[in-house]
PDB file of N, CA and C in Angstrom:
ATOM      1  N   UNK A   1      41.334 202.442 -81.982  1.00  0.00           N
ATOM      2  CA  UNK A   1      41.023 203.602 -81.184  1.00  0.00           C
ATOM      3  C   UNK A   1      39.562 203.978 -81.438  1.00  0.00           C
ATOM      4  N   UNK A   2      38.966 204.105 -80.213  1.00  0.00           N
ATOM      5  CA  UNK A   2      37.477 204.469 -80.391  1.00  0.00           C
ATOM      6  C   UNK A   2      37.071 205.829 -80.990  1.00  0.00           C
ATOM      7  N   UNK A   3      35.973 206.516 -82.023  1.00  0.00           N
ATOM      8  CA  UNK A   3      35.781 207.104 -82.837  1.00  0.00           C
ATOM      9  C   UNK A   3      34.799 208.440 -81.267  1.00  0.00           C
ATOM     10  N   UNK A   4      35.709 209.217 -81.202  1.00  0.00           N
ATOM     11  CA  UNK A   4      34.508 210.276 -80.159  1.00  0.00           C
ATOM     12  C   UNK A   4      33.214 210.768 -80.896  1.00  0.00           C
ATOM     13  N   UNK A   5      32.143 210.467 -80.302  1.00  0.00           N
ATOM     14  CA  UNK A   5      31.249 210.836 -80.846  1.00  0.00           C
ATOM     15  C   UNK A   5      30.659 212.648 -81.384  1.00  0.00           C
ATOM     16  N   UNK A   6      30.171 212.995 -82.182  1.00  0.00           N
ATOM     17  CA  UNK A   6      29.977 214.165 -82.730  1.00  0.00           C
ATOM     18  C   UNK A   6      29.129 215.158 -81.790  1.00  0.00           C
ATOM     19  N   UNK A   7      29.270 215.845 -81.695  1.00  0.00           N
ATOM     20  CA  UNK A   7      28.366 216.504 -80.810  1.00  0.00           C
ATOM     21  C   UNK A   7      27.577 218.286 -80.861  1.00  0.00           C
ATOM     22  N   UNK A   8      26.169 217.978 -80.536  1.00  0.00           N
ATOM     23  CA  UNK A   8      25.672 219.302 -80.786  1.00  0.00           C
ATOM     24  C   UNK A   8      26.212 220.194 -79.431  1.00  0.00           C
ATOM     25  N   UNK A   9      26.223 221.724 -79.878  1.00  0.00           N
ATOM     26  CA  UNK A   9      25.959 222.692 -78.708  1.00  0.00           C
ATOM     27  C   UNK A   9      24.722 223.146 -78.742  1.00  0.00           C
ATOM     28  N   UNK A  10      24.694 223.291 -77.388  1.00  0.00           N
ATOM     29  CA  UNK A  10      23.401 224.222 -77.484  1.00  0.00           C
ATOM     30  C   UNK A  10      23.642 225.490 -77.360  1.00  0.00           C
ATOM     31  N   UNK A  11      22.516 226.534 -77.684  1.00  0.00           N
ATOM     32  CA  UNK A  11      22.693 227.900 -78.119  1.00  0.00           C
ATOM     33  C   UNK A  11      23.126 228.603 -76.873  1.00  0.00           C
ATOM     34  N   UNK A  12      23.058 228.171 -75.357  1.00  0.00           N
ATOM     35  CA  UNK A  12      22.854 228.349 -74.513  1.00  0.00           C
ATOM     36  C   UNK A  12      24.436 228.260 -73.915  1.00  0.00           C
ATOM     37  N   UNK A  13      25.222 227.701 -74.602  1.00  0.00           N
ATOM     38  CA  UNK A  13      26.538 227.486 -74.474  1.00  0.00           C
ATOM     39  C   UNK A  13      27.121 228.485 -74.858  1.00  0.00           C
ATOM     40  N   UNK A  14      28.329 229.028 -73.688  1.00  0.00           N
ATOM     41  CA  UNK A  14      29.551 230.075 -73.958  1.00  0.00           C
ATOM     42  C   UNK A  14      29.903 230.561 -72.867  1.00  0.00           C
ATOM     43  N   UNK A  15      30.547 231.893 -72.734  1.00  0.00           N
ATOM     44  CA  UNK A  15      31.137 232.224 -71.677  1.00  0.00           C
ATOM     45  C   UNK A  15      30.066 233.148 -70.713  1.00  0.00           C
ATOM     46  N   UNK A  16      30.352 232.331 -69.437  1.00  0.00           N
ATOM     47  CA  UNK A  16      29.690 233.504 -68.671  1.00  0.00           C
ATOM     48  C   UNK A  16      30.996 234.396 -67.774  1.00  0.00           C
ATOM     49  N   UNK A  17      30.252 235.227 -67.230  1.00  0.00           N
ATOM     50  CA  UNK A  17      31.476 236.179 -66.723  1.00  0.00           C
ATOM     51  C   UNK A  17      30.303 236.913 -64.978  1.00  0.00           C
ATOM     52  N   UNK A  18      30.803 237.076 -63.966  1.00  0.00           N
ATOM     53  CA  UNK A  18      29.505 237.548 -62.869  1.00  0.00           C
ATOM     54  C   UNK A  18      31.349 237.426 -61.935  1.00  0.00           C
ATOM     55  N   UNK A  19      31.064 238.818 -61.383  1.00  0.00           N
ATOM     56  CA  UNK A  19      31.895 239.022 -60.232  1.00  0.00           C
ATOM     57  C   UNK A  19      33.073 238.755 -60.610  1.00  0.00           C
ATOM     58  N   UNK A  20      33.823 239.504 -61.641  1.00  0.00           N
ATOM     59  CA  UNK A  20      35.147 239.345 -62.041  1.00  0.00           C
ATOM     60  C   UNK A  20      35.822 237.901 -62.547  1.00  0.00           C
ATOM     61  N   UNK A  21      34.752 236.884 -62.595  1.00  0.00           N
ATOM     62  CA  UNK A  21      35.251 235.627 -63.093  1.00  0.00           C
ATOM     63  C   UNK A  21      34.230 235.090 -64.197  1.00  0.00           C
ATOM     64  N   UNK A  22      35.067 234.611 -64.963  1.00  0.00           N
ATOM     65  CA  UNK A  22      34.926 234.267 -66.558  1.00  0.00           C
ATOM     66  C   UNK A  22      34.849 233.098 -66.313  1.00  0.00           C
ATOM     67  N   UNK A  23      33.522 231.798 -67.126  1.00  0.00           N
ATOM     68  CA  UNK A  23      33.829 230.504 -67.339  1.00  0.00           C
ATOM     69  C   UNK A  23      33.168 230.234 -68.317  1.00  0.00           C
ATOM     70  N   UNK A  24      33.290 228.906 -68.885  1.00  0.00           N
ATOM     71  CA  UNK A  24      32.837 228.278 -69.959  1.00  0.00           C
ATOM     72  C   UNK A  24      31.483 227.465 -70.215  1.00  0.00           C
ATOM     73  N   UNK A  25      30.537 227.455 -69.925  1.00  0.00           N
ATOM     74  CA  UNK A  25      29.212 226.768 -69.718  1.00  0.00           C
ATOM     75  C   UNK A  25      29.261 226.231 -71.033  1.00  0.00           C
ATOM     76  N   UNK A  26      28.826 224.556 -71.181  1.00  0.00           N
ATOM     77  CA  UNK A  26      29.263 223.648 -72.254  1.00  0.00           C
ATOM     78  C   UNK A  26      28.213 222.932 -72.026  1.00  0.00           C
ATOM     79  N   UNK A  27      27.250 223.035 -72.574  1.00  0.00           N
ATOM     80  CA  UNK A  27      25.980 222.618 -73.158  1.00  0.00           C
ATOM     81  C   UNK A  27      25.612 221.376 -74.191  1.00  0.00           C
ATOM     82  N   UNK A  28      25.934 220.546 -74.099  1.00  0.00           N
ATOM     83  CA  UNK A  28      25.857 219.764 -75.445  1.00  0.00           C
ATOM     84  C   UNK A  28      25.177 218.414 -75.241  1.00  0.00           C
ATOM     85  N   UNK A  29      25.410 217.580 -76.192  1.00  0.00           N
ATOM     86  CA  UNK A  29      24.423 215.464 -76.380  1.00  0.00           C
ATOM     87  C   UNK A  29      25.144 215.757 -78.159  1.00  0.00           C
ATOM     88  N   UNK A  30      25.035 213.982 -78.108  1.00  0.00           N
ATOM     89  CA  UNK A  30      25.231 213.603 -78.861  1.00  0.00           C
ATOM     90  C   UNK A  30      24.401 214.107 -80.625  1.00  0.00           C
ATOM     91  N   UNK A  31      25.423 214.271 -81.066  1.00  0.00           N
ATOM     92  CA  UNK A  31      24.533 214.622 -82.458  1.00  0.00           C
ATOM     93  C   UNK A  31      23.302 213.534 -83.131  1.00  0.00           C
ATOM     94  N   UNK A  32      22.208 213.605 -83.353  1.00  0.00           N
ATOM     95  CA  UNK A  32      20.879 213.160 -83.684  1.00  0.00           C
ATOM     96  C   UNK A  32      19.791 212.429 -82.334  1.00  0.00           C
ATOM     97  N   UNK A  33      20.382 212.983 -80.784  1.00  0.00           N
ATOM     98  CA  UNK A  33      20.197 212.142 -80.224  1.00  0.00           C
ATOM     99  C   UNK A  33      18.723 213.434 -79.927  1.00  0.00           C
ATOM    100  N   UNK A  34      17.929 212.372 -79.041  1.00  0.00           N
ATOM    101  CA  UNK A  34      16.560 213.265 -78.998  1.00  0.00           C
ATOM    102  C   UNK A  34      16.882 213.918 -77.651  1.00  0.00           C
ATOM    103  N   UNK A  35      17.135 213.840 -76.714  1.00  0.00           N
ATOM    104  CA  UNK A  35      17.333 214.351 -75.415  1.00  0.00           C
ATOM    105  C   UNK A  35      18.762 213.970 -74.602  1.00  0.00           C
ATOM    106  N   UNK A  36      18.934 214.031 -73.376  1.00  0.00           N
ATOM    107  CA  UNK A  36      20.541 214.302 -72.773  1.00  0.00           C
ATOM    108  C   UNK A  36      20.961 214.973 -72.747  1.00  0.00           C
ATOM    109  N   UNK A  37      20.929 216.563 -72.331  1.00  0.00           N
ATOM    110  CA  UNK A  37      21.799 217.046 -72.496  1.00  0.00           C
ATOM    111  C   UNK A  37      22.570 217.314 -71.455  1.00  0.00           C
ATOM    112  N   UNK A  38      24.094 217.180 -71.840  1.00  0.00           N
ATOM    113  CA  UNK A  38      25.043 217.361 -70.925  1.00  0.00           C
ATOM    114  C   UNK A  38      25.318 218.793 -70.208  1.00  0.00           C
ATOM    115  N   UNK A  39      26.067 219.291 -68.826  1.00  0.00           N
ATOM    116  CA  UNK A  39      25.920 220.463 -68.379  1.00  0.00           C
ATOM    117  C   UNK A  39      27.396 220.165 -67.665  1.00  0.00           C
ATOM    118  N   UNK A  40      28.495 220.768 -68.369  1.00  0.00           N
ATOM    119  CA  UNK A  40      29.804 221.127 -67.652  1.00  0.00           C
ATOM    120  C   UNK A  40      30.239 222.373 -68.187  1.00  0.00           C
ATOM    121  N   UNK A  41      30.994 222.858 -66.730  1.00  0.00           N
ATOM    122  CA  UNK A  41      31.580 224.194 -66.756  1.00  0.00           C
ATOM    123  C   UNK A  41      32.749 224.258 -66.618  1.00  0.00           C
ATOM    124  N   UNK A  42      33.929 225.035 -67.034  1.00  0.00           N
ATOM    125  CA  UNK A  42      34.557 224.854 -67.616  1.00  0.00           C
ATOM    126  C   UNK A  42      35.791 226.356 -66.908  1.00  0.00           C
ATOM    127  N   UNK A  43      36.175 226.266 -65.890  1.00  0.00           N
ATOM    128  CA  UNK A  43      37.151 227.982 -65.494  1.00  0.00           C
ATOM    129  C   UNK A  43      38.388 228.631 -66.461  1.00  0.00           C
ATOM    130  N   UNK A  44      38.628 229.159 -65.946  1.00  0.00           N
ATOM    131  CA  UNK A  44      40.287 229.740 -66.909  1.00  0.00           C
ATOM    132  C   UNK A  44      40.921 229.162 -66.542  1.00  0.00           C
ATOM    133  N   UNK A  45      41.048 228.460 -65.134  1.00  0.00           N
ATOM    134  CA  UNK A  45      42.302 227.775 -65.020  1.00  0.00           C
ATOM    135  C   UNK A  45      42.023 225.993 -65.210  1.00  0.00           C
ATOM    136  N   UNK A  46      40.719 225.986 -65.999  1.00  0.00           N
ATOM    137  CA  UNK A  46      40.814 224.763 -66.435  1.00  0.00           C
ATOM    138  C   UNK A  46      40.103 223.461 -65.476  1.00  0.00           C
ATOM    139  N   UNK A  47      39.368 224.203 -64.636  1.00  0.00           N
ATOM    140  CA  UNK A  47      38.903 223.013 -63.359  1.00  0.00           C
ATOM    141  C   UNK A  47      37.449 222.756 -64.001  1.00  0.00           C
ATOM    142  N   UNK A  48      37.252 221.692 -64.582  1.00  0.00           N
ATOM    143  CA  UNK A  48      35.825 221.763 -64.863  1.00  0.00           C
ATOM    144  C   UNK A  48      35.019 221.063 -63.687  1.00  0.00           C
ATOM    145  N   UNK A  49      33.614 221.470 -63.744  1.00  0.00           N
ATOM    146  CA  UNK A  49      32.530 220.675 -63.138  1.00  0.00           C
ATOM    147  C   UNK A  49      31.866 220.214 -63.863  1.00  0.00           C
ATOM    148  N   UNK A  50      31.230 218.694 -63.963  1.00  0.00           N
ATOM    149  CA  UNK A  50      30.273 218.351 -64.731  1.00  0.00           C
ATOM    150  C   UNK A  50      29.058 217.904 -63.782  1.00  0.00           C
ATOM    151  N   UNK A  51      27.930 217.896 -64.062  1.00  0.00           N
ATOM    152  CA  UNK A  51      26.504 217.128 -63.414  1.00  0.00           C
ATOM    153  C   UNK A  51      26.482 215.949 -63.590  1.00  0.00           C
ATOM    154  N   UNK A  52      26.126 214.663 -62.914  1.00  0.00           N
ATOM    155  CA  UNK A  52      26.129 213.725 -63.272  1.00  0.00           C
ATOM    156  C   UNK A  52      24.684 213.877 -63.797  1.00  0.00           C
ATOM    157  N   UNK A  53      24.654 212.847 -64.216  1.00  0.00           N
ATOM    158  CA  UNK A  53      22.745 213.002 -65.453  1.00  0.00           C
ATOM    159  C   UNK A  53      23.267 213.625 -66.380  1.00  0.00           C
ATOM    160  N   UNK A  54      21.625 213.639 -66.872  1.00  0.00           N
ATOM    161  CA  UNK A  54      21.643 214.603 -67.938  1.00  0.00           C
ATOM    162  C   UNK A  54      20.335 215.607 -68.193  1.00  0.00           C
ATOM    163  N   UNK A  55      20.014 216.206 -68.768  1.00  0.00           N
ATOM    164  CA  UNK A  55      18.888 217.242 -68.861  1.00  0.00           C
ATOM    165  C   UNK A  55      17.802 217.099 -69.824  1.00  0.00           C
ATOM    166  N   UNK A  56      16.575 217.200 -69.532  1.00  0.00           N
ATOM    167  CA  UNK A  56      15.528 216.885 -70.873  1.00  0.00           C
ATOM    168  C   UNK A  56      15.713 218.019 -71.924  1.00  0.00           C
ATOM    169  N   UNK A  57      16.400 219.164 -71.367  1.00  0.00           N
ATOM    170  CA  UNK A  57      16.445 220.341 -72.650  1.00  0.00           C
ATOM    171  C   UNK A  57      17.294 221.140 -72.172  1.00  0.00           C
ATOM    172  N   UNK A  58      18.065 221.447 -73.270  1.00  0.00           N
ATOM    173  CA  UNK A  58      19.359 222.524 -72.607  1.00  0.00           C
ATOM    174  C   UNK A  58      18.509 223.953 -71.835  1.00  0.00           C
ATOM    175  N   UNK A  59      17.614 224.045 -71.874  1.00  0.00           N
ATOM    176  CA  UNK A  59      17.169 225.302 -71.217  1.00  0.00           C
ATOM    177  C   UNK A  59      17.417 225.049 -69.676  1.00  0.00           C
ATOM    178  N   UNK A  60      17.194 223.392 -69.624  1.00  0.00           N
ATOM    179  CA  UNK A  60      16.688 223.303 -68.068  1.00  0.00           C
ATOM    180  C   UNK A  60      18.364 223.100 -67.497  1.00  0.00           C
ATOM    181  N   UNK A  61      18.968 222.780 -68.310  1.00  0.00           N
ATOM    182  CA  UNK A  61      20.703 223.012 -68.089  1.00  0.00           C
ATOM    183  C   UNK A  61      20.980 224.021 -67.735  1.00  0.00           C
ATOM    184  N   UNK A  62      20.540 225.045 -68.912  1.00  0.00           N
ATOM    185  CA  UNK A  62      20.970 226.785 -68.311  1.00  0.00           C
ATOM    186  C   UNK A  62      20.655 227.053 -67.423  1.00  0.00           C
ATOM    187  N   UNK A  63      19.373 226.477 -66.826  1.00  0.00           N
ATOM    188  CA  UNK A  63      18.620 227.113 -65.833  1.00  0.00           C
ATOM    189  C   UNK A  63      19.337 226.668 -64.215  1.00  0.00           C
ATOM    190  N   UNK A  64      19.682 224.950 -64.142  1.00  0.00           N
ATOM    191  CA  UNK A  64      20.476 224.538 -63.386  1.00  0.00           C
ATOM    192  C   UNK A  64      22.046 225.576 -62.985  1.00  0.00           C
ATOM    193  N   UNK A  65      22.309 225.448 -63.674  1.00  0.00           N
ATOM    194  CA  UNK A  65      23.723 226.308 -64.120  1.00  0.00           C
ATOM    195  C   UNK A  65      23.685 227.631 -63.646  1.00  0.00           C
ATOM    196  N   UNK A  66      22.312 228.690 -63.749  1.00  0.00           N
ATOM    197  CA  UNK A  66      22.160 230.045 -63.046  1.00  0.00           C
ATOM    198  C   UNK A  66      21.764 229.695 -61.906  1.00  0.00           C
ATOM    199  N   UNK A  67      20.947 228.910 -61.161  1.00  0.00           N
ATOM    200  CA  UNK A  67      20.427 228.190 -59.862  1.00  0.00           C
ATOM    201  C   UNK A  67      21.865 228.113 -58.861  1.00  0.00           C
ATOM    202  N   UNK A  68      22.829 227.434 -59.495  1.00  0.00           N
ATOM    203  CA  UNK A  68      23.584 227.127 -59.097  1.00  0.00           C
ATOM    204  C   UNK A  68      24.641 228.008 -58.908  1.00  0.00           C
ATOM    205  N   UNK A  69      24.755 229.178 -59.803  1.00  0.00           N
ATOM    206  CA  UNK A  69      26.027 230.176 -59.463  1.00  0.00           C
ATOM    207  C   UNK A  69      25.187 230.820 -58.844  1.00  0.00           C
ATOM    208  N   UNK A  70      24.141 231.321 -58.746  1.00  0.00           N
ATOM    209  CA  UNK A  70      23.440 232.097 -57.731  1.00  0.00           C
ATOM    210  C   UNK A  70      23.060 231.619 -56.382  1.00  0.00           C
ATOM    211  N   UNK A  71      23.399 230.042 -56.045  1.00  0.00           N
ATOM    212  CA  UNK A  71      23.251 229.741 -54.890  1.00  0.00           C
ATOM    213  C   UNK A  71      24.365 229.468 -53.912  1.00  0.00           C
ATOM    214  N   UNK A  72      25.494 229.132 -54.665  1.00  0.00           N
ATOM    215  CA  UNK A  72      26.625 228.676 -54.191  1.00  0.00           C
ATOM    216  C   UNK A  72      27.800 229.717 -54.882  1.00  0.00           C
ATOM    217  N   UNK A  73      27.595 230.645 -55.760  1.00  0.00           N
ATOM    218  CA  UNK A  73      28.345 231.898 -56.208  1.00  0.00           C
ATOM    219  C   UNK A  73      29.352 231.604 -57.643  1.00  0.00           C
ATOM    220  N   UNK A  74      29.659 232.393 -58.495  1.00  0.00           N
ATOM    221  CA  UNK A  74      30.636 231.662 -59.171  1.00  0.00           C
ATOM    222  C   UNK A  74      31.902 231.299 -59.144  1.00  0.00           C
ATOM    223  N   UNK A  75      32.485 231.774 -58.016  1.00  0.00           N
ATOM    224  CA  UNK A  75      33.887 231.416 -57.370  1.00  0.00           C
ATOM    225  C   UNK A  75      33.915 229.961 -57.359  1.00  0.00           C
ATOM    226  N   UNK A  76      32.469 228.967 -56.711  1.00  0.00           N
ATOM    227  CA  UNK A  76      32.405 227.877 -56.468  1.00  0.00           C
ATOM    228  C   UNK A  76      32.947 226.693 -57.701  1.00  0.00           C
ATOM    229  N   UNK A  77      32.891 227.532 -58.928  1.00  0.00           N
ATOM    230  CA  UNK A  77      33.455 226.701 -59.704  1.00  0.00           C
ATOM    231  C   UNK A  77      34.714 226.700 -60.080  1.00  0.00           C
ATOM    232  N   UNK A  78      35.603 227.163 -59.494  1.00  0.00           N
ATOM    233  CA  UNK A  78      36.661 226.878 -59.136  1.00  0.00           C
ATOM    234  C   UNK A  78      37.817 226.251 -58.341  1.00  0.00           C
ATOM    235  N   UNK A  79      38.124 225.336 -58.531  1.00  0.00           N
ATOM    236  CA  UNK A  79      38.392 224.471 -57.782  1.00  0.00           C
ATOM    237  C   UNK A  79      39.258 224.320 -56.546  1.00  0.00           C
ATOM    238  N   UNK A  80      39.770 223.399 -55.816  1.00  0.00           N
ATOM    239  CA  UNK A  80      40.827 223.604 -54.707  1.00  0.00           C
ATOM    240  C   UNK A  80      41.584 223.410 -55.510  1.00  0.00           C
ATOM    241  N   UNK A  81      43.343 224.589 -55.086  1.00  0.00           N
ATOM    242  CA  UNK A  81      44.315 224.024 -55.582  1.00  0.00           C
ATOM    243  C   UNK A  81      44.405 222.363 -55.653  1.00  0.00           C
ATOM    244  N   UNK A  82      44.465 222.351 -54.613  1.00  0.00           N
ATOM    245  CA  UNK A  82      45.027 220.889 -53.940  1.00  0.00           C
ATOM    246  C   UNK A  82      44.658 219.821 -54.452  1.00  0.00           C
ATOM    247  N   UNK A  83      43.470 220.036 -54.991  1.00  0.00           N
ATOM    248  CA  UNK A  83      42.451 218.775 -55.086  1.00  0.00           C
ATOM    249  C   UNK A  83      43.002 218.130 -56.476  1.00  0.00           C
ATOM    250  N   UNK A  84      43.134 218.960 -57.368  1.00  0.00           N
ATOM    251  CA  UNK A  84      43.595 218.707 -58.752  1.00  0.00           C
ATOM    252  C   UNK A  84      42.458 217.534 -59.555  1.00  0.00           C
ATOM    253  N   UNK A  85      40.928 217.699 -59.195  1.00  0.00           N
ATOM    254  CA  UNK A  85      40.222 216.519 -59.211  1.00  0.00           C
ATOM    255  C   UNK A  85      39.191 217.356 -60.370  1.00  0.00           C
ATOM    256  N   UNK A  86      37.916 216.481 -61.068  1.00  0.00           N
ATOM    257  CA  UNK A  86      37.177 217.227 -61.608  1.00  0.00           C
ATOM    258  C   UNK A  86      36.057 217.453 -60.774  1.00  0.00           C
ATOM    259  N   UNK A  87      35.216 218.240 -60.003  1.00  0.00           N
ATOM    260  CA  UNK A  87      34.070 218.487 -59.245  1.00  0.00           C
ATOM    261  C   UNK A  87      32.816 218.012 -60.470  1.00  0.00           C
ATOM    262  N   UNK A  88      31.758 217.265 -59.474  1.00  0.00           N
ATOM    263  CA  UNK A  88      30.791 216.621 -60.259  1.00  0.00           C
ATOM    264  C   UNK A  88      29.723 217.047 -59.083  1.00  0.00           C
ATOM    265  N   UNK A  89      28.363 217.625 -59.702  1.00  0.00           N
ATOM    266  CA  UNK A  89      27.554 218.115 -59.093  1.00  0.00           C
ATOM    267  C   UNK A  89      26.538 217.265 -59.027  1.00  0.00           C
TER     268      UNK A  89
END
């Protein structure tokens, strides 16, 4: 069984909350790695979105991440019932 690799957060990681909905912004790369950082979000009912890529610095993650609930709202990260799929941005 393969060993999951260790992983940093960034400080920038936790819950956001805007218009009665709560989610998880998950910030992270591999522990000692110099750059990558990953950008998935994460709802209450469990629908995550991830970005494909990755980011030269978690800032520019956060920054993606407010771009993005402010352009498309934070409802958007919530998924279709139906779909039962993970959304990738």
């Amino acid at each position: 069984m393969a060993k999951e690799p260790k992983l940093e957060y960034s400080d920038f990681s936790g819950e956001f909350e805007d218009d009665g909905v709560t989610v998880l912004v998950d910030i992270h790369r591999p522990v000692g790695s110099a750059g990558g950082w990953t950008l998935e979000v994460i709802s209450q009912e469990e629908d995550v979105t991830t970005w494909e890529g990755t980011f030269e610095t978690d800032k520019d993650a956060w920054e993606e991440f407010l771009a993005t609930a402010e352009k498309d709202g934070i409802h958007s990260f919530i998924g279709d019932e139906d779909a039962g799929e993970e959304s990738v941005h």
